[in-house]
C-alpha atoms as a PDB file:
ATOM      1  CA  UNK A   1      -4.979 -28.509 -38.204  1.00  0.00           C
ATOM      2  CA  UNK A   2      -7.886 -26.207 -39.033  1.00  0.00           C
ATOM      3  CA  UNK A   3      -9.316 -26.758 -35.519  1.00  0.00           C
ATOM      4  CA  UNK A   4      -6.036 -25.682 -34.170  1.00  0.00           C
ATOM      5  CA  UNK A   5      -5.554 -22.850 -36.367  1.00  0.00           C
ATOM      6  CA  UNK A   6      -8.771 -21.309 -35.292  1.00  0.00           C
ATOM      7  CA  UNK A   7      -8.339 -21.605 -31.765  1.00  0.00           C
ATOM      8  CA  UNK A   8      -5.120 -19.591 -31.882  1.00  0.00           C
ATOM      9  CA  UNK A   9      -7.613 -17.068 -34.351  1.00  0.00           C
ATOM     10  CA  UNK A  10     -10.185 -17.227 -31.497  1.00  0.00           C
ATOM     11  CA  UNK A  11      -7.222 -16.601 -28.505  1.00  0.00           C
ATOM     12  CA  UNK A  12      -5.608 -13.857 -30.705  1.00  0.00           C
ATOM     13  CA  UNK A  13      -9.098 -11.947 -31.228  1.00  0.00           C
ATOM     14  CA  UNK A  14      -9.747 -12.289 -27.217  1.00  0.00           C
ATOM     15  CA  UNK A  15      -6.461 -10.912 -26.593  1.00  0.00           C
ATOM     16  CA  UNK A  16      -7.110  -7.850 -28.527  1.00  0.00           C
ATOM     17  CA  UNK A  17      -8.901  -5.891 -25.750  1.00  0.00           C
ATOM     18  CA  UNK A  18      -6.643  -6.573 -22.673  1.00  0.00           C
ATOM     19  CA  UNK A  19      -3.538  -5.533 -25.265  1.00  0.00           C
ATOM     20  CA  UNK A  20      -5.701  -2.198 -25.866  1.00  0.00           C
ATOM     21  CA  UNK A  21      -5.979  -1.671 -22.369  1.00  0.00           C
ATOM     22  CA  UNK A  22      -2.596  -2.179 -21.627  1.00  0.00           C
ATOM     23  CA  UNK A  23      -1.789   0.069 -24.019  1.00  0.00           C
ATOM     24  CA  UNK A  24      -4.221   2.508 -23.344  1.00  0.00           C
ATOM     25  CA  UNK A  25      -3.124   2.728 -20.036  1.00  0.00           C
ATOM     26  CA  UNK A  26       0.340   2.706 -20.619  1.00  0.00           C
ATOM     27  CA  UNK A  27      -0.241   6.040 -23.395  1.00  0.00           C
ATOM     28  CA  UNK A  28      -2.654   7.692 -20.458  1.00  0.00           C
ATOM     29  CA  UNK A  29       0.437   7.704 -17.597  1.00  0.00           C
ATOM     30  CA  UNK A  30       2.972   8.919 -20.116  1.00  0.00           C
ATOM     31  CA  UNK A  31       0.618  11.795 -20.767  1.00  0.00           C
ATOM     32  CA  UNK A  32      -1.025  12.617 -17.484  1.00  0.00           C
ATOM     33  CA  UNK A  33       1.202  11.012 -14.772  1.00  0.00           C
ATOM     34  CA  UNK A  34      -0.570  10.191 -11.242  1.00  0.00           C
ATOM     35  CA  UNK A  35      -1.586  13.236  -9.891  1.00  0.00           C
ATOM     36  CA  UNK A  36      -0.831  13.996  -5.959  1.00  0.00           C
ATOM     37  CA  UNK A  37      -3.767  12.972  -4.109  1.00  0.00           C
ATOM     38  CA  UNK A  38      -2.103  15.311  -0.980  1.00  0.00           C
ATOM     39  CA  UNK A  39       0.827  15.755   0.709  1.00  0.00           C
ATOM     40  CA  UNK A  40       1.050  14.044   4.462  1.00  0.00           C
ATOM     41  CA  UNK A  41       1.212  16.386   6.871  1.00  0.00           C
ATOM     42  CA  UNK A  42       3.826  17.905   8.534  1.00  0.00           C
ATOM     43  CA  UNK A  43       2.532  16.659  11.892  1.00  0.00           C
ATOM     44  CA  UNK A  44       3.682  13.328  10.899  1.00  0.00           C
ATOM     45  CA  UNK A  45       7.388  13.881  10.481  1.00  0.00           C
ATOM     46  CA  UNK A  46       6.893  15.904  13.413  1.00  0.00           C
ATOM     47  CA  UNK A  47       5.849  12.823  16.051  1.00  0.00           C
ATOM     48  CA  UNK A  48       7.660  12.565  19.641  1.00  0.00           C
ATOM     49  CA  UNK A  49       6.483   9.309  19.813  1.00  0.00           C
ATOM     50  CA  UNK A  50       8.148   7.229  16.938  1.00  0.00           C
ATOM     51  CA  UNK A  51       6.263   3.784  16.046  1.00  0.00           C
ATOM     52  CA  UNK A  52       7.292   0.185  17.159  1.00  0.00           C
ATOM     53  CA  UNK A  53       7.623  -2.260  14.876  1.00  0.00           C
ATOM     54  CA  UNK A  54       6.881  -6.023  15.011  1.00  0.00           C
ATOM     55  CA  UNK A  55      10.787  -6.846  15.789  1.00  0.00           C
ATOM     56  CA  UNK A  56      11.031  -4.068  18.835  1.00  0.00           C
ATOM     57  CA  UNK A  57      12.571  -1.420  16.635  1.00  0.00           C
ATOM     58  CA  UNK A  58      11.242   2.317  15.807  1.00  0.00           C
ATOM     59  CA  UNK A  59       9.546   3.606  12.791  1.00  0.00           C
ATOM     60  CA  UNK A  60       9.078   7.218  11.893  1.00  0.00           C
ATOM     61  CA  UNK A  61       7.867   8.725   9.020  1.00  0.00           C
ATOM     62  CA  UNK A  62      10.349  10.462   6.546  1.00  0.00           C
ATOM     63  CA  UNK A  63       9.585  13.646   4.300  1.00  0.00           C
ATOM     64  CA  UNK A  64      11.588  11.941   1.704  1.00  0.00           C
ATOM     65  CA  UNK A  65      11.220   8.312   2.088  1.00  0.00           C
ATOM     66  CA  UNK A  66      13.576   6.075   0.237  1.00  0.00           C
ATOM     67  CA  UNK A  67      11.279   3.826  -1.327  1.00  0.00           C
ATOM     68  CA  UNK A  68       7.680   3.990  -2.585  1.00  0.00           C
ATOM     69  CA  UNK A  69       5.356   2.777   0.070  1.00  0.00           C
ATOM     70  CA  UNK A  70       2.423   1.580  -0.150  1.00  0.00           C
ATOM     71  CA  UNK A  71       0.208   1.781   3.126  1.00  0.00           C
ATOM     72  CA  UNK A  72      -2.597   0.096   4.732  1.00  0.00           C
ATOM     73  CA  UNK A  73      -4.117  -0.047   8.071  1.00  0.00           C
ATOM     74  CA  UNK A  74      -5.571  -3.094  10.356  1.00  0.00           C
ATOM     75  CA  UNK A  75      -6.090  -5.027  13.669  1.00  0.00           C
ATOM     76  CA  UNK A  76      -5.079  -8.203  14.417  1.00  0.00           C
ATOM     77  CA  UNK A  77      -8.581  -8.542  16.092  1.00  0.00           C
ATOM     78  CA  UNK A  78     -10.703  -7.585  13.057  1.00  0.00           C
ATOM     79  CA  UNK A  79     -11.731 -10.900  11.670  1.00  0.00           C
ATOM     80  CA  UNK A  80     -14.247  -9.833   8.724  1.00  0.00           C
ATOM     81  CA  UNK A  81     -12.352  -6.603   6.956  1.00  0.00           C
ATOM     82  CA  UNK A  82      -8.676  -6.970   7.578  1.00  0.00           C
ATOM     83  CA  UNK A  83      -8.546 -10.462   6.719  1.00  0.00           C
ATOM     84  CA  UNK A  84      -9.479  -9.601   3.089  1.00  0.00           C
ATOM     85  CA  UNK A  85      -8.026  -6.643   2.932  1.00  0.00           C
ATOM     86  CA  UNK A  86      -4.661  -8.325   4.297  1.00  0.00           C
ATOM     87  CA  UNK A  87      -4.751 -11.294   1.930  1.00  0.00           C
ATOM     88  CA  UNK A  88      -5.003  -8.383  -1.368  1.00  0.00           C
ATOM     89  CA  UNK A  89      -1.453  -6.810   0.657  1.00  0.00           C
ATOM     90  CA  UNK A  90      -0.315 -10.119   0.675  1.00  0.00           C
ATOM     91  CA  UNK A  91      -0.875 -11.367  -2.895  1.00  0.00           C
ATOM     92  CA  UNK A  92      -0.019  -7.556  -3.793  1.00  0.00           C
ATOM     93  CA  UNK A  93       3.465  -8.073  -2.102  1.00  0.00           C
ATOM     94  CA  UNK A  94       4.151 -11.198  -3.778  1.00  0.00           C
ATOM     95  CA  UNK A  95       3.660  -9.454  -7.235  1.00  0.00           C
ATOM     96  CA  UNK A  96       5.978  -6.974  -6.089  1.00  0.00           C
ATOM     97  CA  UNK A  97       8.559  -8.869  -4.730  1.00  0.00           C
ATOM     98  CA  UNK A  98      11.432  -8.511  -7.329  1.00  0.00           C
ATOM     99  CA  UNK A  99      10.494  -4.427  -6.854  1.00  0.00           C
ATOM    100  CA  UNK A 100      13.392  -3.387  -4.241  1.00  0.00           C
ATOM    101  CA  UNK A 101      12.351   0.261  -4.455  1.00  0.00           C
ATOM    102  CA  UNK A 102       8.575  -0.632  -2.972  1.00  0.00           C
ATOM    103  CA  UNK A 103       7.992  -1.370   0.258  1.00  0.00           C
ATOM    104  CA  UNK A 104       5.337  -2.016   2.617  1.00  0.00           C
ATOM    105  CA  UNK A 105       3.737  -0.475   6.330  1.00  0.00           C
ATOM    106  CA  UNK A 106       0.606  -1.684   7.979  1.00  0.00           C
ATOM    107  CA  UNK A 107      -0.331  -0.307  10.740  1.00  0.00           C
ATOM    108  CA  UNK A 108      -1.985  -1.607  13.471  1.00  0.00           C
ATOM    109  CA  UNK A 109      -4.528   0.801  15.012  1.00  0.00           C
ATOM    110  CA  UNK A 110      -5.334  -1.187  18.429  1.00  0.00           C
ATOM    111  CA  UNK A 111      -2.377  -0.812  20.672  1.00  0.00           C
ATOM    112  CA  UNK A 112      -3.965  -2.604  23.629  1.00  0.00           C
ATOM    113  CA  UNK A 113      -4.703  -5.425  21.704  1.00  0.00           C
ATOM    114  CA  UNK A 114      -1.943  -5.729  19.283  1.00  0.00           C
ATOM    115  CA  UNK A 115       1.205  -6.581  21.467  1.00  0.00           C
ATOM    116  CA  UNK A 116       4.621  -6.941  19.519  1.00  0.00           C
ATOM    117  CA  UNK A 117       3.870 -10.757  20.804  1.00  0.00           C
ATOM    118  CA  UNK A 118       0.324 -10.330  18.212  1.00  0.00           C
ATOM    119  CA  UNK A 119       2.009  -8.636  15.520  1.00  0.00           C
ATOM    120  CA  UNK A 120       4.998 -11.765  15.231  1.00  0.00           C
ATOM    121  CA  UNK A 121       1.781 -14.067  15.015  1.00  0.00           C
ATOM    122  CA  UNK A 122       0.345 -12.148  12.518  1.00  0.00           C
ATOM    123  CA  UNK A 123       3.756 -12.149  10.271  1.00  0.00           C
ATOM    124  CA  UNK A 124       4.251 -15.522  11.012  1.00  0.00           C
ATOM    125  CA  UNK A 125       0.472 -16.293   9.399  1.00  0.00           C
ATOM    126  CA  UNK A 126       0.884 -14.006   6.645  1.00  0.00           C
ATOM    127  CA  UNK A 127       4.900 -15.220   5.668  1.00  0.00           C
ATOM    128  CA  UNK A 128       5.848 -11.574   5.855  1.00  0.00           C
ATOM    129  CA  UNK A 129       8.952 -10.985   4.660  1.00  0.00           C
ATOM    130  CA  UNK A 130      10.350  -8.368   7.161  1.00  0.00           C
ATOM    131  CA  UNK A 131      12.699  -6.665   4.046  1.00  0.00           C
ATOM    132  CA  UNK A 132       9.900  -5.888   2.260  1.00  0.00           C
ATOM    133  CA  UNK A 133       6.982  -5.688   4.538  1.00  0.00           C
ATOM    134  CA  UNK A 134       6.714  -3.625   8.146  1.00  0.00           C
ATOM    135  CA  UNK A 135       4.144  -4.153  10.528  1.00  0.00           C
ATOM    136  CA  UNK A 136       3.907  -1.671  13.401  1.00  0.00           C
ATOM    137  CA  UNK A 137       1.661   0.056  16.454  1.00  0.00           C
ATOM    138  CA  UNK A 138       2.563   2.879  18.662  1.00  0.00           C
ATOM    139  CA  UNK A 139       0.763   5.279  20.935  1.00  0.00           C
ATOM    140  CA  UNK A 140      -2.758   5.778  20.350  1.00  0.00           C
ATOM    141  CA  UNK A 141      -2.724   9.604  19.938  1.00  0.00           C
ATOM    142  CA  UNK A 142      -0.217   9.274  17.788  1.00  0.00           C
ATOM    143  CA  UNK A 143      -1.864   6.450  15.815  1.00  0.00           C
ATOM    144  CA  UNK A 144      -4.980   9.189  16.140  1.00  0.00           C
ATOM    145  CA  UNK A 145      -3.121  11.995  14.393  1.00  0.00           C
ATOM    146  CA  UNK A 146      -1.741   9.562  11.632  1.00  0.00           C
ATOM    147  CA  UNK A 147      -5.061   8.003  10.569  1.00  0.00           C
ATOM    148  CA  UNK A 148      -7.010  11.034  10.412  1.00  0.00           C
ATOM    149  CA  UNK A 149      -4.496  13.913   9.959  1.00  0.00           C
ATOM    150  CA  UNK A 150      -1.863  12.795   7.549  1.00  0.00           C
ATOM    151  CA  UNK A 151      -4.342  10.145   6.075  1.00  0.00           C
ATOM    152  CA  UNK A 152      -7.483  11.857   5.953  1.00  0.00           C
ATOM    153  CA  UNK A 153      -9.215   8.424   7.307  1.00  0.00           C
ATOM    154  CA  UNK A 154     -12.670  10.292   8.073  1.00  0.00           C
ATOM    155  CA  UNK A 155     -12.795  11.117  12.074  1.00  0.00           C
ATOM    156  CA  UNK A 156     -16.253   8.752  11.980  1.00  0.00           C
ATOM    157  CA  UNK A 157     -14.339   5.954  10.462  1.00  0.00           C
ATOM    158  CA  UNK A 158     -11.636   6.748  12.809  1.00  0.00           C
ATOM    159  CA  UNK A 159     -13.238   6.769  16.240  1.00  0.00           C
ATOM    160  CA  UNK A 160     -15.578   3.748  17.390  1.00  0.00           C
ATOM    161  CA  UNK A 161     -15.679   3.903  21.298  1.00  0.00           C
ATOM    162  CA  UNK A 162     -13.065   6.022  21.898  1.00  0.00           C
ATOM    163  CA  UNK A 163     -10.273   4.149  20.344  1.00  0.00           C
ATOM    164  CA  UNK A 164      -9.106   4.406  16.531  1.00  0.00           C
ATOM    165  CA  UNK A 165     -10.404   1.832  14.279  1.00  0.00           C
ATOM    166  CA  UNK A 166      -9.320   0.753  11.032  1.00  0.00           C
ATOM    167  CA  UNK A 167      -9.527   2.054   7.617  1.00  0.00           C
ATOM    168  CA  UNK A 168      -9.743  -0.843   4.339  1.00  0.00           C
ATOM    169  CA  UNK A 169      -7.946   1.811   1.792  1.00  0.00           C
ATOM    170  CA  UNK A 170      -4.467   1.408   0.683  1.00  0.00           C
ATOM    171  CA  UNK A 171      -2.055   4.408   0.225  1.00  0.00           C
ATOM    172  CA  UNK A 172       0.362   4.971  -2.627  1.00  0.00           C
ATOM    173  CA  UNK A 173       2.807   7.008  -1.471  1.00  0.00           C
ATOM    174  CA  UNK A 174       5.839   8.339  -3.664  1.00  0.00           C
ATOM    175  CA  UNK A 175       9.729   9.441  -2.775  1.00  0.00           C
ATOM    176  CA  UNK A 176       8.854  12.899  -1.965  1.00  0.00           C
ATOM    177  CA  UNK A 177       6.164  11.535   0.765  1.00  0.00           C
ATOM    178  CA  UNK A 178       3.146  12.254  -1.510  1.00  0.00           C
ATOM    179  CA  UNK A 179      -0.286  10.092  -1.405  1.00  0.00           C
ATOM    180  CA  UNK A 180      -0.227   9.645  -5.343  1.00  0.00           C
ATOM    181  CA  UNK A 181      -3.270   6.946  -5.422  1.00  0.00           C
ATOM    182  CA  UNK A 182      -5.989   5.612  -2.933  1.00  0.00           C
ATOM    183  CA  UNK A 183      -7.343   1.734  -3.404  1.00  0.00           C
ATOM    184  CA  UNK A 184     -10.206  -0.314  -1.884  1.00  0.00           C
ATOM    185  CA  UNK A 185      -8.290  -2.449  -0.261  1.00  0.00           C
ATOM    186  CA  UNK A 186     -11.182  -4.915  -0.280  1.00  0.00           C
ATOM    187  CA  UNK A 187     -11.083  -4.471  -4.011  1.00  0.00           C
ATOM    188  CA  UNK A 188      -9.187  -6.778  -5.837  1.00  0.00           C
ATOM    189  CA  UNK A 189      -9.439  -5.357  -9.175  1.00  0.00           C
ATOM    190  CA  UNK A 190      -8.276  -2.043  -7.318  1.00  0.00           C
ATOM    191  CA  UNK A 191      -5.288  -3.993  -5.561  1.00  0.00           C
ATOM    192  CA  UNK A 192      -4.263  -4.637  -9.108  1.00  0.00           C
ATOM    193  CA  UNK A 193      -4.406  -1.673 -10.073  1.00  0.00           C
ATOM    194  CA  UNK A 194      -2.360  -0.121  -7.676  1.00  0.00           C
ATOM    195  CA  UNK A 195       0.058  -2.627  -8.560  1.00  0.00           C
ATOM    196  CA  UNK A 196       0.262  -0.969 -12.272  1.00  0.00           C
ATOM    197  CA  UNK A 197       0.282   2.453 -10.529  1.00  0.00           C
ATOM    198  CA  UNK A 198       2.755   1.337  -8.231  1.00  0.00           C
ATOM    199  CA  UNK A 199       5.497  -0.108 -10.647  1.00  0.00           C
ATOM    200  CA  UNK A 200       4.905   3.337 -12.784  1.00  0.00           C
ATOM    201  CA  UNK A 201       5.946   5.635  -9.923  1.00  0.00           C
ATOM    202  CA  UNK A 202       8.914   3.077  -9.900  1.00  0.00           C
ATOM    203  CA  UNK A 203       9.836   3.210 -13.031  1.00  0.00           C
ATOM    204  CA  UNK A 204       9.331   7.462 -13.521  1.00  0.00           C
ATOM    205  CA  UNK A 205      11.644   7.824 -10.141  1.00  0.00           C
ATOM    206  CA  UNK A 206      14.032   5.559 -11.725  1.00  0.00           C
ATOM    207  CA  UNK A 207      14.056   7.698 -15.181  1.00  0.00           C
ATOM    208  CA  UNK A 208      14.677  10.826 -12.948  1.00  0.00           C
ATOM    209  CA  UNK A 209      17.174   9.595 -10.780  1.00  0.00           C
ATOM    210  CA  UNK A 210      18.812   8.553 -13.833  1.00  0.00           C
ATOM    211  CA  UNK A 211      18.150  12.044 -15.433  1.00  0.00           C
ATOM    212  CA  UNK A 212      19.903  13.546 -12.183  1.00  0.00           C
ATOM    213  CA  UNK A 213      23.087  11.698 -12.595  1.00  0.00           C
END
C-alpha cells in the first residue's frame, strides 16, 4: 500500500509541469491571441487558373474561407522531406478529426509529375479522408505565384531548375484568410503545437460567431 501510494505521489509531482504548461499556455492565448503572421495576397483570390484537385474538381482560394485551414506543400516524388513532413499532416489530421471547422490543402508543386492518377495513389497511401483533407496541383505559374507570393516560400526555396519546389512549413490560416502561425513541418513538437494553436482559432471563431448571433 505504501509502494502504491508513492507512485501515485511520484506521477502527481511529474504531472505538475505539463499541467503548468497547459495552463500557462492556455492564460498566454487569452491574453495575447495569435497574432497575424500576414494576410495572403490579393493575387491569390485573383487566379484565372483555379486548382485541380485529386477527384477532377476545382479549388480556388477564398478571402473568407469557411473553415480554418491549415496548409502544407509537397511532391509525390520527394522521397526524403515530404514523407516526414506528410506523416506529421497525417497524424496532425487524425488529432483533428472530430474538428469540422478545420480542414486541410496540400499542394502539390510538380504538375508534370503529379498527375490526378499520382495524387489518388498518394491519398490512397496516406487514408486521406477527402472531407477533411484536399490534395491538389494546377498550373505551374500559378503554383509559382502561390508559393512565393501569397506564401512568402523564399524565391531560392521556390525555384530549383526552373520548376517550383517544395516548402516543409505548414500554414495556419484563419476565417478571414489570415496566416496566423507558421510550423516546421518536419518538427513534430511544432506539428503539435499547431494543433493547440489550431483548436484555439477554433474555439475564438466559435465564441465570436456566437457573439454575432
Amino acid at each position: 500500500m505504501k509502494n502504491a501510494g508513492g507512485k501515485l505521489i511520484l506521477l502527481g509531482l511529474l504531472a505538475i509541469p505539463a499541467i503548468w504548461v497547459v495552463l500557462w499556455k492556455v492564460s498566454i492565448f487569452e491574453s495575447n491571441p495569435l497574432p497575424m503572421v500576414r494576410q495572403l495576397s490579393d493575387s491569390v483570390y485573383l487566379s484565372k487558373s483555379p486548382l485541380q484537385t485529386s477527384y477532377g474538381d476545382t479549388y480556388s482560394f477564398k478571402s473568407k474561407p469557411a473553415n480554418i485551414t491549415i496548409v502544407s506543400f509537397f511532391s509525390t516524388s520527394c522521397k526524403k522531406e515530404c514523407p516526414v513532413v506528410c506523416g506529421h499532416v497525417k497524424i496532425l489530421s487524425q488529432k483533428l478529426v472530430n474538428s469540422i471547422d478545420i480542414k486541410f490543402l496540400s499542394i502539390s508543386l510538380d504538375p508534370l509529375a503529379d498527375s490526378l492518377t499520382k495524387l489518388k495513389q498518394f491519398a490512397t497511401a496516406y487514408e486521406v479522408d477527402s472531407s477533411q483533407w484536399t490534395l491538389v496541383t494546377g498550373d505551374q505559374d500559378e503554383l509559382h505565384n502561390i508559393a512565393i507570393n501569397a506564401f512568402d516560400v523564399p524565391e531560392k526555396m521556390a525555384i530549383e531548375d526552373g520548376s517550383v519546389a517544395h516548402s516543409t512549413t505548414l500554414y495556419l490560416l484563419d476565417k478571414n484568410g489570415q496566416i496566423r502561425g507558421t510550423y516546421n513541418g518536419l518538427r513534430i513538437e511544432e506539428v503539435l503545437e499547431m494543433e493547440t494553436d489550431a483548436r484555439y482559432l477554433l474555439r475564438n471563431s466559435r465564441l465570436e460567431e456566437a457573439n454575432e448571433n
